[in-house]
PDB file of N, CA and C in Angstrom:
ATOM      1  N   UNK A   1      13.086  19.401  -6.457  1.00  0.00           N
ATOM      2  CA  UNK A   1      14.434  18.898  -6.468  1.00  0.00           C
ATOM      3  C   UNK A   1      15.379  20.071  -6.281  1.00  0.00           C
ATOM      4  N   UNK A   2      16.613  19.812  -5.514  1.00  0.00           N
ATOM      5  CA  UNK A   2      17.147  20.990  -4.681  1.00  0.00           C
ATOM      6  C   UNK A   2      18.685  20.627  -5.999  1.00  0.00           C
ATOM      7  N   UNK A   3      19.277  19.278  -6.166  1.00  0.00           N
ATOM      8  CA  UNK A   3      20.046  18.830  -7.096  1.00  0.00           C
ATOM      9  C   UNK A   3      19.667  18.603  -8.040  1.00  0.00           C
ATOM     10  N   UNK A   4      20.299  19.386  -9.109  1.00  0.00           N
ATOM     11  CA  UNK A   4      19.754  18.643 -10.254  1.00  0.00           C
ATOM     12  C   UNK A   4      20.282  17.665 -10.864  1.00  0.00           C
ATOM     13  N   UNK A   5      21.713  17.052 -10.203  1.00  0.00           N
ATOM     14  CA  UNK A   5      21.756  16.012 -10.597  1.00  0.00           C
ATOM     15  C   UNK A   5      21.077  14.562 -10.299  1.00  0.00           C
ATOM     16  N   UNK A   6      19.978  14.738  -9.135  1.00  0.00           N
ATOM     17  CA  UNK A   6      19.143  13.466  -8.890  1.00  0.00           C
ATOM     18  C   UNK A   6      17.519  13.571  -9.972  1.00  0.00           C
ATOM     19  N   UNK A   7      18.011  14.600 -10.565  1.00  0.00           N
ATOM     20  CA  UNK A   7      16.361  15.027 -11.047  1.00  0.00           C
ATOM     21  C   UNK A   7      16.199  13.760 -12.072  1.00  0.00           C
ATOM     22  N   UNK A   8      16.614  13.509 -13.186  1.00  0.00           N
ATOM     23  CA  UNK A   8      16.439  12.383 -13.868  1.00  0.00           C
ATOM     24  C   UNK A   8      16.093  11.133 -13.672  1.00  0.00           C
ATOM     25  N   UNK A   9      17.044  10.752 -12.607  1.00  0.00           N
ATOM     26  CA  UNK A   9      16.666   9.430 -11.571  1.00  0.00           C
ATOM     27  C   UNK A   9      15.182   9.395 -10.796  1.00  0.00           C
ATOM     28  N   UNK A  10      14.861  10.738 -10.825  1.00  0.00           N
ATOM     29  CA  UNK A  10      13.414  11.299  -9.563  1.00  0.00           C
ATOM     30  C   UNK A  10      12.374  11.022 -10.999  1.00  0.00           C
ATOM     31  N   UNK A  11      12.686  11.324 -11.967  1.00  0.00           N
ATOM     32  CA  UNK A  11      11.533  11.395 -13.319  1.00  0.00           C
ATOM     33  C   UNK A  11      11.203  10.142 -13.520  1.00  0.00           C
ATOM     34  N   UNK A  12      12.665   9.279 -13.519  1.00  0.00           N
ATOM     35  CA  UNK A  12      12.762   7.937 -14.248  1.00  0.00           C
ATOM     36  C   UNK A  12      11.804   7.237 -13.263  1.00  0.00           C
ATOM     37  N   UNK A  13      11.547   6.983 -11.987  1.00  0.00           N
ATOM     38  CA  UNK A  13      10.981   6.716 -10.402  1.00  0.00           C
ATOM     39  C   UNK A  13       9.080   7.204 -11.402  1.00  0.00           C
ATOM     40  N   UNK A  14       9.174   8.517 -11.013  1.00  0.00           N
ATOM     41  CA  UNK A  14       8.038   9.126 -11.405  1.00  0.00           C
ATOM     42  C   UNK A  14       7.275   8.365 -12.602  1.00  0.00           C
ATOM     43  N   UNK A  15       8.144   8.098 -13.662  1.00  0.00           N
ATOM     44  CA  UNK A  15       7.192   7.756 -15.345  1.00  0.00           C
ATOM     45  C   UNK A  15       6.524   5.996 -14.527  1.00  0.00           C
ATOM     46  N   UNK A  16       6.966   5.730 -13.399  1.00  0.00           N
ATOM     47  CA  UNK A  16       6.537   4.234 -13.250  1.00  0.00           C
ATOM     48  C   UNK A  16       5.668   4.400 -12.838  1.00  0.00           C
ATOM     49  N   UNK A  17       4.730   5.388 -12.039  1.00  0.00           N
ATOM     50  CA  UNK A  17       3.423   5.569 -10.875  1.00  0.00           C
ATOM     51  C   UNK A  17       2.589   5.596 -11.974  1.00  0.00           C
ATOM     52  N   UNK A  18       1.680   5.081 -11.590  1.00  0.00           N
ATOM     53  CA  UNK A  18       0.336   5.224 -12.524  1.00  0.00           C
ATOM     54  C   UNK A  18      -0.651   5.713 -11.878  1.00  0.00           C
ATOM     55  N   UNK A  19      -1.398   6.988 -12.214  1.00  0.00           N
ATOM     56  CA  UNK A  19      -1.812   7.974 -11.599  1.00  0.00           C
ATOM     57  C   UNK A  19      -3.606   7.416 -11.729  1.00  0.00           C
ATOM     58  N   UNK A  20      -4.606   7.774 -11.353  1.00  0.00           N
ATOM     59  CA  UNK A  20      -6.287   7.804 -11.017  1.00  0.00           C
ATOM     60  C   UNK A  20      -6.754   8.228 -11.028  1.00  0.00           C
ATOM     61  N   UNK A  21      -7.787   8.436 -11.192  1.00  0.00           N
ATOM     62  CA  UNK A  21      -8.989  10.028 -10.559  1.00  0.00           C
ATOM     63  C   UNK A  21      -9.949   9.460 -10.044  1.00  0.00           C
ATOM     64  N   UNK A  22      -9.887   8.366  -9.564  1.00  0.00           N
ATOM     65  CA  UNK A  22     -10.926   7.259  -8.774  1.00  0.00           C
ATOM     66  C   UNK A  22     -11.686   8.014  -7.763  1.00  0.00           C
ATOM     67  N   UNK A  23     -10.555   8.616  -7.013  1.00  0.00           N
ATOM     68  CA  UNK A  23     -11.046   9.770  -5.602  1.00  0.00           C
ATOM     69  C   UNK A  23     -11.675  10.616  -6.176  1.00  0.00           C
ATOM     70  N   UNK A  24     -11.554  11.747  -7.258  1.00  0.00           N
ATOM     71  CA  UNK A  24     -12.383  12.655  -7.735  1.00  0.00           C
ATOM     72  C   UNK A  24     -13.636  13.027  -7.490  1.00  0.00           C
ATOM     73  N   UNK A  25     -14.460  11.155  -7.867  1.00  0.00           N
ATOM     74  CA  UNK A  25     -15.861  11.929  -7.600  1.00  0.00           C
ATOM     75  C   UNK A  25     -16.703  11.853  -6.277  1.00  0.00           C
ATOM     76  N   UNK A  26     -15.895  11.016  -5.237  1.00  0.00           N
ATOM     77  CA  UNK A  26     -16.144  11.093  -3.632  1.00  0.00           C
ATOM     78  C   UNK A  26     -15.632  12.201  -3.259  1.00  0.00           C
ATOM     79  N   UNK A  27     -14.828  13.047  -3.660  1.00  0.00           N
ATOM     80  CA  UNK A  27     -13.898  13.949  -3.110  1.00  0.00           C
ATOM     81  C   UNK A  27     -15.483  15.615  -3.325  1.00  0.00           C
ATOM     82  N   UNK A  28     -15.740  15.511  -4.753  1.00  0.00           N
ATOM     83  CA  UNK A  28     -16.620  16.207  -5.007  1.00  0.00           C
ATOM     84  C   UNK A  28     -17.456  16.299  -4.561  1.00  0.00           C
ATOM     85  N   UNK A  29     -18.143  14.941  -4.090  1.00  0.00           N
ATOM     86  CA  UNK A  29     -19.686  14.873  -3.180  1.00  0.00           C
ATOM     87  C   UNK A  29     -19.507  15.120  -1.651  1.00  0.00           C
ATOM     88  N   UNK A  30     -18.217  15.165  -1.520  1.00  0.00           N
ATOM     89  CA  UNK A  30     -17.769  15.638   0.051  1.00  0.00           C
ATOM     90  C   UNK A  30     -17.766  14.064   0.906  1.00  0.00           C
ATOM     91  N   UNK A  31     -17.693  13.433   0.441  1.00  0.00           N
ATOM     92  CA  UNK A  31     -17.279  11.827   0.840  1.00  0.00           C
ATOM     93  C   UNK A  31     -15.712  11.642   1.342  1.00  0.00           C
ATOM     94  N   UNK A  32     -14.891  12.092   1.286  1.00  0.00           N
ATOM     95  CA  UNK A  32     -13.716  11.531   1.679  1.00  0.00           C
ATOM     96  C   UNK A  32     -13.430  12.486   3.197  1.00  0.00           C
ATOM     97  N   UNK A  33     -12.960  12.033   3.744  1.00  0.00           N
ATOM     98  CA  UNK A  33     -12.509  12.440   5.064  1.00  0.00           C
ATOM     99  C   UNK A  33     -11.387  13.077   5.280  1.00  0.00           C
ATOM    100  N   UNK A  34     -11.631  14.557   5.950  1.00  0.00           N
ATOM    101  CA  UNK A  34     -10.035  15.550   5.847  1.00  0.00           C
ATOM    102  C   UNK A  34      -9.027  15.100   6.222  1.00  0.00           C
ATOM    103  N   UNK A  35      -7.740  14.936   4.936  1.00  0.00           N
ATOM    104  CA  UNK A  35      -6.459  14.208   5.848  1.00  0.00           C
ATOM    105  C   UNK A  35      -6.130  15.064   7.168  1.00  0.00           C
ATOM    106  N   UNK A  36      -6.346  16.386   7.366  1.00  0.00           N
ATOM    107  CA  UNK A  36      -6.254  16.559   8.370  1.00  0.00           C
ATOM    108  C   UNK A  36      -6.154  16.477   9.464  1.00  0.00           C
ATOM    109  N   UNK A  37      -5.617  16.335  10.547  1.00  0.00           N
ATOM    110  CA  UNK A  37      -5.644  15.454  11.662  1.00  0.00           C
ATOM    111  C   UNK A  37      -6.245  16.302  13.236  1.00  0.00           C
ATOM    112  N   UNK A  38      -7.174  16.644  13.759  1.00  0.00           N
ATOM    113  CA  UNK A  38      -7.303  17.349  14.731  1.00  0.00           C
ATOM    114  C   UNK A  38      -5.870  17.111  15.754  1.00  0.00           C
ATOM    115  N   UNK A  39      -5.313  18.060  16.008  1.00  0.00           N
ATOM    116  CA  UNK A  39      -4.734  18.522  16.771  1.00  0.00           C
ATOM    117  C   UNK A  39      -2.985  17.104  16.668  1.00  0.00           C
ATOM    118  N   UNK A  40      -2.814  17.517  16.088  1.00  0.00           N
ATOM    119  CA  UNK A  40      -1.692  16.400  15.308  1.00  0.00           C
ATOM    120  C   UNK A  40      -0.555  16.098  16.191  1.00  0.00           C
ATOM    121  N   UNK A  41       0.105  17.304  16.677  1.00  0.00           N
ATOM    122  CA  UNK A  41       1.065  17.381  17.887  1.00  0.00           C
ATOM    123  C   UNK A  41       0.981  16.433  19.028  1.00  0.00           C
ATOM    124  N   UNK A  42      -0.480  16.897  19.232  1.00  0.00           N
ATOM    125  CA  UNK A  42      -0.981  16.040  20.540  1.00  0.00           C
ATOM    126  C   UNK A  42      -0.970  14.431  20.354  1.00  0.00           C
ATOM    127  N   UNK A  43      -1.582  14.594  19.151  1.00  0.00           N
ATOM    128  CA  UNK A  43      -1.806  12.986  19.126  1.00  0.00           C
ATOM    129  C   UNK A  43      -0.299  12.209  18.512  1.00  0.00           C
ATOM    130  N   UNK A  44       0.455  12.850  18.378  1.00  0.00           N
ATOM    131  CA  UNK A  44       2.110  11.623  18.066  1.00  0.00           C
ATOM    132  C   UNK A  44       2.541  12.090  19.325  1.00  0.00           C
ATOM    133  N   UNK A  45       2.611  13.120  20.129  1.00  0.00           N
ATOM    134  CA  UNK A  45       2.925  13.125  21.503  1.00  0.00           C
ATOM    135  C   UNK A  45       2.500  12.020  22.406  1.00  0.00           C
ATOM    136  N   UNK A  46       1.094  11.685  22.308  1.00  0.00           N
ATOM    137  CA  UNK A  46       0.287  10.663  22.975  1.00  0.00           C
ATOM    138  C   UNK A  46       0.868   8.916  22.581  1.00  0.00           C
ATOM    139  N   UNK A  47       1.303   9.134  21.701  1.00  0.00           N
ATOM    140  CA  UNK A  47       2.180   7.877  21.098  1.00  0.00           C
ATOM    141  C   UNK A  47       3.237   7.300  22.000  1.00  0.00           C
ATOM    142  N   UNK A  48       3.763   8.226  22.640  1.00  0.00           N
ATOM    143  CA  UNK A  48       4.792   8.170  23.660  1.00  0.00           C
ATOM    144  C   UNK A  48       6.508   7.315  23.015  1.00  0.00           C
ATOM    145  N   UNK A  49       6.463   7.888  22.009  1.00  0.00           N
ATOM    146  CA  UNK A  49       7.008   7.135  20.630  1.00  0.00           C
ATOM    147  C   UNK A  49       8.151   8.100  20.284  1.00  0.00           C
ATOM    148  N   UNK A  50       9.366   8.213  19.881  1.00  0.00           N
ATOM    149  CA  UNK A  50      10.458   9.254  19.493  1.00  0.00           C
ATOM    150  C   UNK A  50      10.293   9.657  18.044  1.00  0.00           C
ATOM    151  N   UNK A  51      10.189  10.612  17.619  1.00  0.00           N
ATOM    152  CA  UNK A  51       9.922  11.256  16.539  1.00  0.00           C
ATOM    153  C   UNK A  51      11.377  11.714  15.713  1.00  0.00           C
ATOM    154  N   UNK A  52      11.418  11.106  14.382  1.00  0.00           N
ATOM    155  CA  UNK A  52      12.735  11.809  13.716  1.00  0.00           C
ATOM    156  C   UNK A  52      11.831  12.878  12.439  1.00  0.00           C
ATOM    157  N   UNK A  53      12.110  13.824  12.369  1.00  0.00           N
ATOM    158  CA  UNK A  53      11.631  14.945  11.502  1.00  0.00           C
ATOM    159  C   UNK A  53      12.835  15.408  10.735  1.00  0.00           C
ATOM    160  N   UNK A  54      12.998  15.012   9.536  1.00  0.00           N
ATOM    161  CA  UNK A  54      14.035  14.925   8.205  1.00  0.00           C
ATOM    162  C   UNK A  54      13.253  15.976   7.628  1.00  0.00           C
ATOM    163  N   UNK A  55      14.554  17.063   6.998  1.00  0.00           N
ATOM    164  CA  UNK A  55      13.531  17.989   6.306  1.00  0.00           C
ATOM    165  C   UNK A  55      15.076  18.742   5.483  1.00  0.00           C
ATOM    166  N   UNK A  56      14.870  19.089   4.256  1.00  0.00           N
ATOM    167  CA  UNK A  56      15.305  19.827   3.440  1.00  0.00           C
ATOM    168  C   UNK A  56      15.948  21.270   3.802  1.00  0.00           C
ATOM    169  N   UNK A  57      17.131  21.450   3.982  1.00  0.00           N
ATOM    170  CA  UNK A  57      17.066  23.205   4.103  1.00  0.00           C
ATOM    171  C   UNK A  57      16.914  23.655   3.413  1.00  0.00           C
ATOM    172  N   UNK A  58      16.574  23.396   1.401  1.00  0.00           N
ATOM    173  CA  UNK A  58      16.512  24.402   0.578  1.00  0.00           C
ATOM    174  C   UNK A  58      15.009  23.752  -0.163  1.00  0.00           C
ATOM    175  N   UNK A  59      14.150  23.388   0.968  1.00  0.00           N
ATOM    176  CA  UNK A  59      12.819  22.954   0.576  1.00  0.00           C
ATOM    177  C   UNK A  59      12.102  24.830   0.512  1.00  0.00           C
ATOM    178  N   UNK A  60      11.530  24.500  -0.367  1.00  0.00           N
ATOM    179  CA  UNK A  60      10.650  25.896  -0.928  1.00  0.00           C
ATOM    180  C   UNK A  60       9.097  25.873  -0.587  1.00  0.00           C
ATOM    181  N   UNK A  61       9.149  24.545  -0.245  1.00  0.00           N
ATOM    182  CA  UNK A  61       7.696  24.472   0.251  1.00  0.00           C
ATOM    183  C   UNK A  61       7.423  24.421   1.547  1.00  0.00           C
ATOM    184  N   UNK A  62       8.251  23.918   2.367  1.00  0.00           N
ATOM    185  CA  UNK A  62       7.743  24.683   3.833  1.00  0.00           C
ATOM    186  C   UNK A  62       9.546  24.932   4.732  1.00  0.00           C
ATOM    187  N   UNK A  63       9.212  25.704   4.968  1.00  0.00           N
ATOM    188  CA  UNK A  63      10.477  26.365   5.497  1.00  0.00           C
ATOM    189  C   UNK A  63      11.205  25.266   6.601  1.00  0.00           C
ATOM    190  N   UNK A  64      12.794  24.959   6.574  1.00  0.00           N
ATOM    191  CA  UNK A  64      13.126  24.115   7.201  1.00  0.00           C
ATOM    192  C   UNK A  64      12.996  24.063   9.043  1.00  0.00           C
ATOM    193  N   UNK A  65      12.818  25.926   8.869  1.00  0.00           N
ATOM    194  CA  UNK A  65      12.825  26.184  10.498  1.00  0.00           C
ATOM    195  C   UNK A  65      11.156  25.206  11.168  1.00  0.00           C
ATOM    196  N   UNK A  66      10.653  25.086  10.752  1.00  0.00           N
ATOM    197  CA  UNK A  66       9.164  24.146  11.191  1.00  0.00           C
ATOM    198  C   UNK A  66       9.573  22.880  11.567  1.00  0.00           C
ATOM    199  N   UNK A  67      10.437  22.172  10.868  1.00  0.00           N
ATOM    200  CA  UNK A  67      10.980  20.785  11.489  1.00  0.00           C
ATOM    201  C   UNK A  67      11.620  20.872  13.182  1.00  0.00           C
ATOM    202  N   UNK A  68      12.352  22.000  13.502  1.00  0.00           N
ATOM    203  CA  UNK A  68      12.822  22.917  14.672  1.00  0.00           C
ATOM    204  C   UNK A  68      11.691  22.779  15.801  1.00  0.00           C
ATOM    205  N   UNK A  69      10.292  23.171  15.315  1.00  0.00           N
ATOM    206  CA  UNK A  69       9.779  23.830  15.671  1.00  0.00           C
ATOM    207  C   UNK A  69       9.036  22.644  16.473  1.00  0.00           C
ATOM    208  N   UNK A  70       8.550  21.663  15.536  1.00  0.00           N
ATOM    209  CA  UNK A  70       7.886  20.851  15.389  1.00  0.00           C
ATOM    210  C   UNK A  70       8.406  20.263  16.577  1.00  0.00           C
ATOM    211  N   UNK A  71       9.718  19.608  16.365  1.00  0.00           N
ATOM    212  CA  UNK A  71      10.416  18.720  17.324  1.00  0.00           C
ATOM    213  C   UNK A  71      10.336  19.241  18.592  1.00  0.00           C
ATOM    214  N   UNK A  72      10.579  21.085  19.034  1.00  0.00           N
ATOM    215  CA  UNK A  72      10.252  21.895  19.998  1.00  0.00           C
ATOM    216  C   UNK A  72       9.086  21.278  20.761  1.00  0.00           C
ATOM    217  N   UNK A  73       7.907  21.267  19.932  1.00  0.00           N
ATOM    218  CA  UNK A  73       6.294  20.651  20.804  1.00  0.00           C
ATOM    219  C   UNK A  73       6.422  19.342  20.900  1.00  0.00           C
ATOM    220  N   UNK A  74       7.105  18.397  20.188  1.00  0.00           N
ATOM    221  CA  UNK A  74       7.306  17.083  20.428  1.00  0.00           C
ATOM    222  C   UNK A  74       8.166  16.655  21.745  1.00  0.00           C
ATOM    223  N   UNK A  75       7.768  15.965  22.901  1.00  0.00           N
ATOM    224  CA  UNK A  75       8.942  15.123  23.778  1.00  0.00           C
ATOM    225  C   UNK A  75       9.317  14.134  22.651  1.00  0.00           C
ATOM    226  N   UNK A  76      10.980  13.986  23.036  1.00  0.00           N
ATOM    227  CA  UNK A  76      11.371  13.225  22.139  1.00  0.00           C
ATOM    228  C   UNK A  76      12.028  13.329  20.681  1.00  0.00           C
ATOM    229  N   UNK A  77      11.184  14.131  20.531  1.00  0.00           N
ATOM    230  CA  UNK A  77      11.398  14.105  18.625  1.00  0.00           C
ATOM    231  C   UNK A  77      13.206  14.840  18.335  1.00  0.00           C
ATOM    232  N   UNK A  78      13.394  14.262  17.555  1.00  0.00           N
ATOM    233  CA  UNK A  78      14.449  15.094  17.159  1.00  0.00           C
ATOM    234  C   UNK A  78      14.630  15.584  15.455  1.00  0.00           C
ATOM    235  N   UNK A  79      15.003  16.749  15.452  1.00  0.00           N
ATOM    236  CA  UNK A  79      14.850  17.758  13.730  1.00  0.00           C
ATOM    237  C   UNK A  79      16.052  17.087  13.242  1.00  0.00           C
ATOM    238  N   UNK A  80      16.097  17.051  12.301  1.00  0.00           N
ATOM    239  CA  UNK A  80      17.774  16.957  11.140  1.00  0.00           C
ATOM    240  C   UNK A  80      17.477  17.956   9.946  1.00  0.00           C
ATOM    241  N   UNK A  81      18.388  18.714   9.724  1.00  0.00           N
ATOM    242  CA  UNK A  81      18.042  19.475   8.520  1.00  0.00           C
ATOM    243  C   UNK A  81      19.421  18.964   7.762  1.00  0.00           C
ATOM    244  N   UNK A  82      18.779  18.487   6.573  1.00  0.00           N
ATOM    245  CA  UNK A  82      19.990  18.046   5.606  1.00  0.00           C
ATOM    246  C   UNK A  82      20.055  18.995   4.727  1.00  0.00           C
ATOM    247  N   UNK A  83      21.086  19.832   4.393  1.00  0.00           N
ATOM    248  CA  UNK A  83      21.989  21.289   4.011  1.00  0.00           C
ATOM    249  C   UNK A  83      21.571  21.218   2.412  1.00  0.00           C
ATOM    250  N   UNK A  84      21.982  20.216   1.895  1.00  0.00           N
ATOM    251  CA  UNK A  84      22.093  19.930   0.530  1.00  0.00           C
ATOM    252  C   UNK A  84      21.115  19.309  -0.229  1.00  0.00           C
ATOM    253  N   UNK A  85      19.209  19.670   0.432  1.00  0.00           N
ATOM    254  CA  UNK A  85      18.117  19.104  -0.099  1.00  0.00           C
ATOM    255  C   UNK A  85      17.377  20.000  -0.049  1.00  0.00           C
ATOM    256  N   UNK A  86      16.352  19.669  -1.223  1.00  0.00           N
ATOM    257  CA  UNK A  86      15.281  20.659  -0.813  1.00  0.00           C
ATOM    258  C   UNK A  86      13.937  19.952  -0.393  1.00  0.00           C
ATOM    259  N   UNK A  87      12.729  19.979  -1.131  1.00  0.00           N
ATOM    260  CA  UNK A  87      11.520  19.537  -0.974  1.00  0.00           C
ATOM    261  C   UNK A  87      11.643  17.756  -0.935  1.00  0.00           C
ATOM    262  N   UNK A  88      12.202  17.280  -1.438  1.00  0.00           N
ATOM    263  CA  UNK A  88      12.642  15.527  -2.043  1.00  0.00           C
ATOM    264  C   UNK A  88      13.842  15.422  -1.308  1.00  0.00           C
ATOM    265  N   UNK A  89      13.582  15.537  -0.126  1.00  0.00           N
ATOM    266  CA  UNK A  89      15.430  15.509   0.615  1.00  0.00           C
ATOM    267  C   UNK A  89      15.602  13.944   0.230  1.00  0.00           C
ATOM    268  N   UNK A  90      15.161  12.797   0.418  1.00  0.00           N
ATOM    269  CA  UNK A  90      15.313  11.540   0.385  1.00  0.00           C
ATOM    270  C   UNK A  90      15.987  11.617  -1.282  1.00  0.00           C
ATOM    271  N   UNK A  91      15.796  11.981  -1.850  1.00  0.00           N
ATOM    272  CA  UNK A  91      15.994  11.759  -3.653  1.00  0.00           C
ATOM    273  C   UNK A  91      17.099  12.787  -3.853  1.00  0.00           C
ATOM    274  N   UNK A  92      17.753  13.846  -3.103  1.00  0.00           N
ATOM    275  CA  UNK A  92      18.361  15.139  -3.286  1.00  0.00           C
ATOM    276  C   UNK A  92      19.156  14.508  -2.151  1.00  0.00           C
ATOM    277  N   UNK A  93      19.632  13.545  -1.045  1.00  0.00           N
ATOM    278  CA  UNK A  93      20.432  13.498  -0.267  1.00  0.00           C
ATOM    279  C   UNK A  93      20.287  12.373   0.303  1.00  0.00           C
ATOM    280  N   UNK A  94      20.019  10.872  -0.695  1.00  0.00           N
ATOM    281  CA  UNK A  94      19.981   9.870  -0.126  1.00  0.00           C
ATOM    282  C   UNK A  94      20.962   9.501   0.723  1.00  0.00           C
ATOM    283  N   UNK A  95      22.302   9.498   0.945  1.00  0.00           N
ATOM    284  CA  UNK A  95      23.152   9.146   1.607  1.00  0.00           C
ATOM    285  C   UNK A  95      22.549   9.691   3.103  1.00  0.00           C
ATOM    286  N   UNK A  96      23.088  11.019   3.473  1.00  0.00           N
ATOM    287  CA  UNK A  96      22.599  11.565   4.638  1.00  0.00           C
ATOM    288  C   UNK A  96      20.505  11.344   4.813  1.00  0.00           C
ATOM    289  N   UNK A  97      19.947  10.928   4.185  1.00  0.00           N
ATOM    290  CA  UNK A  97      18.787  11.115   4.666  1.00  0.00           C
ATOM    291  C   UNK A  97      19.024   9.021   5.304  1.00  0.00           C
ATOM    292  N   UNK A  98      19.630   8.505   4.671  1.00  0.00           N
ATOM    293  CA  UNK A  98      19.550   7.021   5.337  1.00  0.00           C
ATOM    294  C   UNK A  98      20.664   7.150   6.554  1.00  0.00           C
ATOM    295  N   UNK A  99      21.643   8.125   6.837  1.00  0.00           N
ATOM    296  CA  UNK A  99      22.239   8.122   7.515  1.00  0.00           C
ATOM    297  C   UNK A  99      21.551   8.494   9.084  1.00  0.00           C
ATOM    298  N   UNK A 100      20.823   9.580   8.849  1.00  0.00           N
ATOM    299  CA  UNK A 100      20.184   9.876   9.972  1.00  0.00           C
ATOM    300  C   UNK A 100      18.792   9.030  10.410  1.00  0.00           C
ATOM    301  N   UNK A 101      18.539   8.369   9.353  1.00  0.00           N
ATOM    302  CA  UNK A 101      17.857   7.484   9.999  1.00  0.00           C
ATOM    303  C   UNK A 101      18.428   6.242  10.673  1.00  0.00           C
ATOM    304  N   UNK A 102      19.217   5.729   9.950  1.00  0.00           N
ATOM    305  CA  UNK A 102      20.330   4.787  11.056  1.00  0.00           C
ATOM    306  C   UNK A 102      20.342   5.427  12.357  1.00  0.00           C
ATOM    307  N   UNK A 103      20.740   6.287  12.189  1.00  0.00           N
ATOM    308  CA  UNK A 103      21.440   6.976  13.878  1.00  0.00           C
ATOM    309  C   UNK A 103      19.952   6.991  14.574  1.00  0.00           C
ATOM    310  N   UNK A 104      19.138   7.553  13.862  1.00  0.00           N
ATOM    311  CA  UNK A 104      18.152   7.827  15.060  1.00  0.00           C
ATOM    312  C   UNK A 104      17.199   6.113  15.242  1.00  0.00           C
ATOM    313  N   UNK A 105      17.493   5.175  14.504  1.00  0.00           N
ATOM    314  CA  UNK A 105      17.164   3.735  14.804  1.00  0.00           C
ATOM    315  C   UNK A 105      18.359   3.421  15.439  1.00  0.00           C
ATOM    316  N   UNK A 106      19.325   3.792  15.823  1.00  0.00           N
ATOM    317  CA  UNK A 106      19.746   2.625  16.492  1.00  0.00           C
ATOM    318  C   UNK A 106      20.210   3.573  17.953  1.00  0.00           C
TER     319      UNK A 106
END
């Protein structure tokens, strides 16, 4: 959380998920399949589909310049960096994160 005034509202959200360890012991025996995606670019490129890439400028976990970057290898795609989010841009900048999705739906 980049605001701390959405942090409470983000906890209150959070105490409702009810968490598992169901995956644990497939995960251990090497049973589950890498979310990984071979060659990821390629394949939403192949989609032939417009890409919106929403991303945090004061996200700490992956630098906002990659959304840039991303959209760069994408036809189509377009970056938004919302100023006033970090990692949880949707929860840290709901207004502008539904805003740019409007724009880029319609």
């Amino acid at each position: 959380m980049w605001r701390a005034a959405a942090l409470p509202g983000y906890l209150d959200r959070l105490a409702a998920v009810r968490f598992s360890a169901e995956w644990l012991g497939p995960w251990r025996a090497g049973k589950l399949p890498s979310p990984r995606l071979p060659d990821p670019v390629a394949q939403l490129a192949a989609t032939g589909l417009p890409v919106l890439l929403l991303h945090g400028r004061q996200d700490m976990v992956f630098p906002a310049a990659l959304a840039g970057q991303a959209a760069a290898l994408l036809p189509g795609a377009r970056a938004v960096v919302l100023e006033e989010a970090g990692h949880m841009a949707h929860v840290d900048s709901p207004t502008e994160w539904l805003a740019a999705v409007r724009d880029f739906l319609s």
